[in-house]
N, C-alpha and C. Protein backbone atom coordinates (compact mmCIF):
# COMPACT_ATOMS: atom_id res chain seq x y z
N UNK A 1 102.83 72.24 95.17
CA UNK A 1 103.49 73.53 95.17
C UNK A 1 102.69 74.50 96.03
N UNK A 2 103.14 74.72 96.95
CA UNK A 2 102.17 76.03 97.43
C UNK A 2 102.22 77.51 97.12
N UNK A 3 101.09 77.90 97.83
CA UNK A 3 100.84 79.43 97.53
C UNK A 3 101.19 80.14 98.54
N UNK A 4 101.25 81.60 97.89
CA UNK A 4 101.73 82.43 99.33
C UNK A 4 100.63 83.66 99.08
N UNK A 5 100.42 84.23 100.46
CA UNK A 5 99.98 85.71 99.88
C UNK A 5 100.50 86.67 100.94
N UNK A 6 100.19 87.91 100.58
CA UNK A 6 101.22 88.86 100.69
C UNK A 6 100.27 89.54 101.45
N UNK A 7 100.51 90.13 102.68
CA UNK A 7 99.48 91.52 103.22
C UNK A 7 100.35 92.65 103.85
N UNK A 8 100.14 93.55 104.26
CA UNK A 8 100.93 94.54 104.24
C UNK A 8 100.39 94.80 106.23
N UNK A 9 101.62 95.39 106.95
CA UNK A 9 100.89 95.62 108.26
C UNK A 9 101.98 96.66 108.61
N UNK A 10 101.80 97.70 109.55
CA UNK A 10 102.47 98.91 110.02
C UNK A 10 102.62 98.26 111.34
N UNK A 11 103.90 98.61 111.94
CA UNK A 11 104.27 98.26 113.15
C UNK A 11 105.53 99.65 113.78
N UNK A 12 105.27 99.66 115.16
CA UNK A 12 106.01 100.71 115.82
C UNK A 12 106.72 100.59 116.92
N UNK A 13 108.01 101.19 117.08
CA UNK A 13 108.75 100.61 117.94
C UNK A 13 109.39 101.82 118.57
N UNK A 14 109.30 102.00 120.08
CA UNK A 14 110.26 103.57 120.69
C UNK A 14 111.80 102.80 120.57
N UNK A 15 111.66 101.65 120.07
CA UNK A 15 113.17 101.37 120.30
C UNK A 15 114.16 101.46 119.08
N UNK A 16 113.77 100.81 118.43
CA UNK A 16 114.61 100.48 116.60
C UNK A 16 113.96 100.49 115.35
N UNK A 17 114.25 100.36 114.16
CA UNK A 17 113.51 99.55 113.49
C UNK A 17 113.25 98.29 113.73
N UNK A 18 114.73 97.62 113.55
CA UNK A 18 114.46 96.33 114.06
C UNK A 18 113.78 95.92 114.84
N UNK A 19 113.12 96.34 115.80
CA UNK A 19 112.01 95.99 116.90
C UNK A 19 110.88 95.81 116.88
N UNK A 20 111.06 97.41 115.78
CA UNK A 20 109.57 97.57 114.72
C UNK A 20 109.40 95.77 113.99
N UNK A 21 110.15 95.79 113.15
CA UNK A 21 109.88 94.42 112.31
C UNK A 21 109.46 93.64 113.35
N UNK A 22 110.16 93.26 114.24
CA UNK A 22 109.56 92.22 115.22
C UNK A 22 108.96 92.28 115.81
N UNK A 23 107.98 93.91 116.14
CA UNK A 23 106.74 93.93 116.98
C UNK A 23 105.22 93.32 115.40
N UNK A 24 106.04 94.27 114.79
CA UNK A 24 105.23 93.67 113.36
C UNK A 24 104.52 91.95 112.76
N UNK A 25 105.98 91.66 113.21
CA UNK A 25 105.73 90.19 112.67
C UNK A 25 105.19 88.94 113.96
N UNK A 26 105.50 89.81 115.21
CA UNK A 26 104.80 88.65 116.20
C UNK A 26 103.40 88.64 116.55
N UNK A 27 102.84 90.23 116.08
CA UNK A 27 101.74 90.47 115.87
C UNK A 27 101.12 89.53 114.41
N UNK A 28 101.59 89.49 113.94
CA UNK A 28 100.70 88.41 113.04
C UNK A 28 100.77 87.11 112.71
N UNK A 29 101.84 86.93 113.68
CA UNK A 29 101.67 85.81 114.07
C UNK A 29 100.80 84.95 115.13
N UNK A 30 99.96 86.45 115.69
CA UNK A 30 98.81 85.58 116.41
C UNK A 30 97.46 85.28 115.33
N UNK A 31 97.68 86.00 113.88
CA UNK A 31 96.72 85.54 113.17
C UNK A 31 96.79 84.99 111.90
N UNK A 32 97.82 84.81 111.42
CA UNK A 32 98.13 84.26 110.38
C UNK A 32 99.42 83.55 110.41
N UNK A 33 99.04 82.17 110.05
CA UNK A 33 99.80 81.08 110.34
C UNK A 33 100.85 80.73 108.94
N UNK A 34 102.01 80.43 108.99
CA UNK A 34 102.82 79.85 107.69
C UNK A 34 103.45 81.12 107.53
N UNK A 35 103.54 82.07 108.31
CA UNK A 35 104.84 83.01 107.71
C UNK A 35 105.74 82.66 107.22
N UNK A 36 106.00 83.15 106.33
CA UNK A 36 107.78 82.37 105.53
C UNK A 36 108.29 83.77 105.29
N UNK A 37 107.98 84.72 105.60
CA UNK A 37 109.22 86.39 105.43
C UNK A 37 108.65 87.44 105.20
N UNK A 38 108.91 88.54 105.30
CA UNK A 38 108.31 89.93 105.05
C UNK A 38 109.59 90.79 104.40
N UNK A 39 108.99 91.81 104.14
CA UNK A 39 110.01 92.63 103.50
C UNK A 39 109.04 93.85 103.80
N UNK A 40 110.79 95.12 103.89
CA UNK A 40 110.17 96.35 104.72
C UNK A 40 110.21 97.52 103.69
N UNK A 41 108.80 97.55 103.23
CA UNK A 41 108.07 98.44 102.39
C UNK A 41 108.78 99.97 101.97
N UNK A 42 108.75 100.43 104.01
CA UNK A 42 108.85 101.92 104.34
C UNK A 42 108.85 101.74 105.31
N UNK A 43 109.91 103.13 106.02
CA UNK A 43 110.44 102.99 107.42
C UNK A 43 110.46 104.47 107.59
N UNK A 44 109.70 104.86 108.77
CA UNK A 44 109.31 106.46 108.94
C UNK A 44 109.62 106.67 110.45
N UNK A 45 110.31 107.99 110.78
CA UNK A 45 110.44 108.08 112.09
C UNK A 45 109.33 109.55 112.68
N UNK A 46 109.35 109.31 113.84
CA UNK A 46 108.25 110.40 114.51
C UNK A 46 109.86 111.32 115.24
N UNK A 47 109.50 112.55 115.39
CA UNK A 47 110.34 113.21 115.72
C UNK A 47 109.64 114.44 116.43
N UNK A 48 109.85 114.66 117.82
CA UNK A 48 109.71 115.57 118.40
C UNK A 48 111.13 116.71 119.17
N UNK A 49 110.69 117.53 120.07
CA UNK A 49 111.86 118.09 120.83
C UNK A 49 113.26 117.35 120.16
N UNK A 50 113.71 117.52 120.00
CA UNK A 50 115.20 117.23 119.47
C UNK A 50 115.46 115.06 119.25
N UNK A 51 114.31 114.97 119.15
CA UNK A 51 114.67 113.56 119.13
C UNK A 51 113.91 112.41 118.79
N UNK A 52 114.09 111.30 118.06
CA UNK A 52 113.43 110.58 117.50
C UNK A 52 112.37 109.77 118.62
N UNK A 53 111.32 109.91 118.44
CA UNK A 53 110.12 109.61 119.64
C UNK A 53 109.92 108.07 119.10
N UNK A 54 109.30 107.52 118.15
CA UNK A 54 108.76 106.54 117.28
C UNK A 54 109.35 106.22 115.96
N UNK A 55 109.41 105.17 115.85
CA UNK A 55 110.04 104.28 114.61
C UNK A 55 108.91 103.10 113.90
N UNK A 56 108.79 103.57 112.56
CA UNK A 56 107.66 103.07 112.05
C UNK A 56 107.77 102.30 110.88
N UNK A 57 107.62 101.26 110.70
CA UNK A 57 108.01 100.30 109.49
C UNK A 57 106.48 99.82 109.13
N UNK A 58 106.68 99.98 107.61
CA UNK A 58 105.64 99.30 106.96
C UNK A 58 105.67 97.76 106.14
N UNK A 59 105.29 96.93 106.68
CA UNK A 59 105.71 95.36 105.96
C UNK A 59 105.03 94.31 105.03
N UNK A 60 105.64 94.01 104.06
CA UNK A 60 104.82 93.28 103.26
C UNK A 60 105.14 91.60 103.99
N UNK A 61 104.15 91.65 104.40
CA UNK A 61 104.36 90.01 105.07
C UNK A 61 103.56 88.63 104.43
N UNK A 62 104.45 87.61 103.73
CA UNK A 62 103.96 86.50 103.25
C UNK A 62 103.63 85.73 104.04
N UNK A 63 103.06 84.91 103.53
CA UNK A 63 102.21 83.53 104.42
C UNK A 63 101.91 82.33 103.31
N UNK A 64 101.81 80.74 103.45
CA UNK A 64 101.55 80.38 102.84
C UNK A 64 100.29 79.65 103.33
N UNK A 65 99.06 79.70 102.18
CA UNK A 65 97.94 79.38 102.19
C UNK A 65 97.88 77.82 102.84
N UNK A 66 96.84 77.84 103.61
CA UNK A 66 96.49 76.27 103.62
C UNK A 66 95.87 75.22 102.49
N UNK A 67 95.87 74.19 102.43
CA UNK A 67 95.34 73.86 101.51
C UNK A 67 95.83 73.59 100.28
């Protein structure tokens, strides 16, 4: 049966959320191996002059342990 564990990572995107998640999750995928899903914590936008600048998602991202 394996294990999973859970870490949390902020990711930012001028484009979407959705982008966000996937700048999020390819980023940890250069360091943590066995992703099996994340889920999105909190999602915050930056807002300047009349318009949304930055899109910010916070992710709880699983992994399963080696071993």
């Amino acid at each position: 049966m394996p294990v999973a564990k859970i870490t949390e990572i902020s990711a930012t995107s001028k484009k979407s959320f959705d982008d966000a998640v996937l700048v999020g999750l390819r980023r940890a995928e250069k360091t943590l191996s066995g992703i099996s899903g994340a889920w999105v914590k909190s999602m915050k936008v930056d807002y300047a002059k009349g318009k949304v600048t930055d899109y910010r998602v916070l992710l709880k991202v699983s992994f399963i342990l080696k071993g």
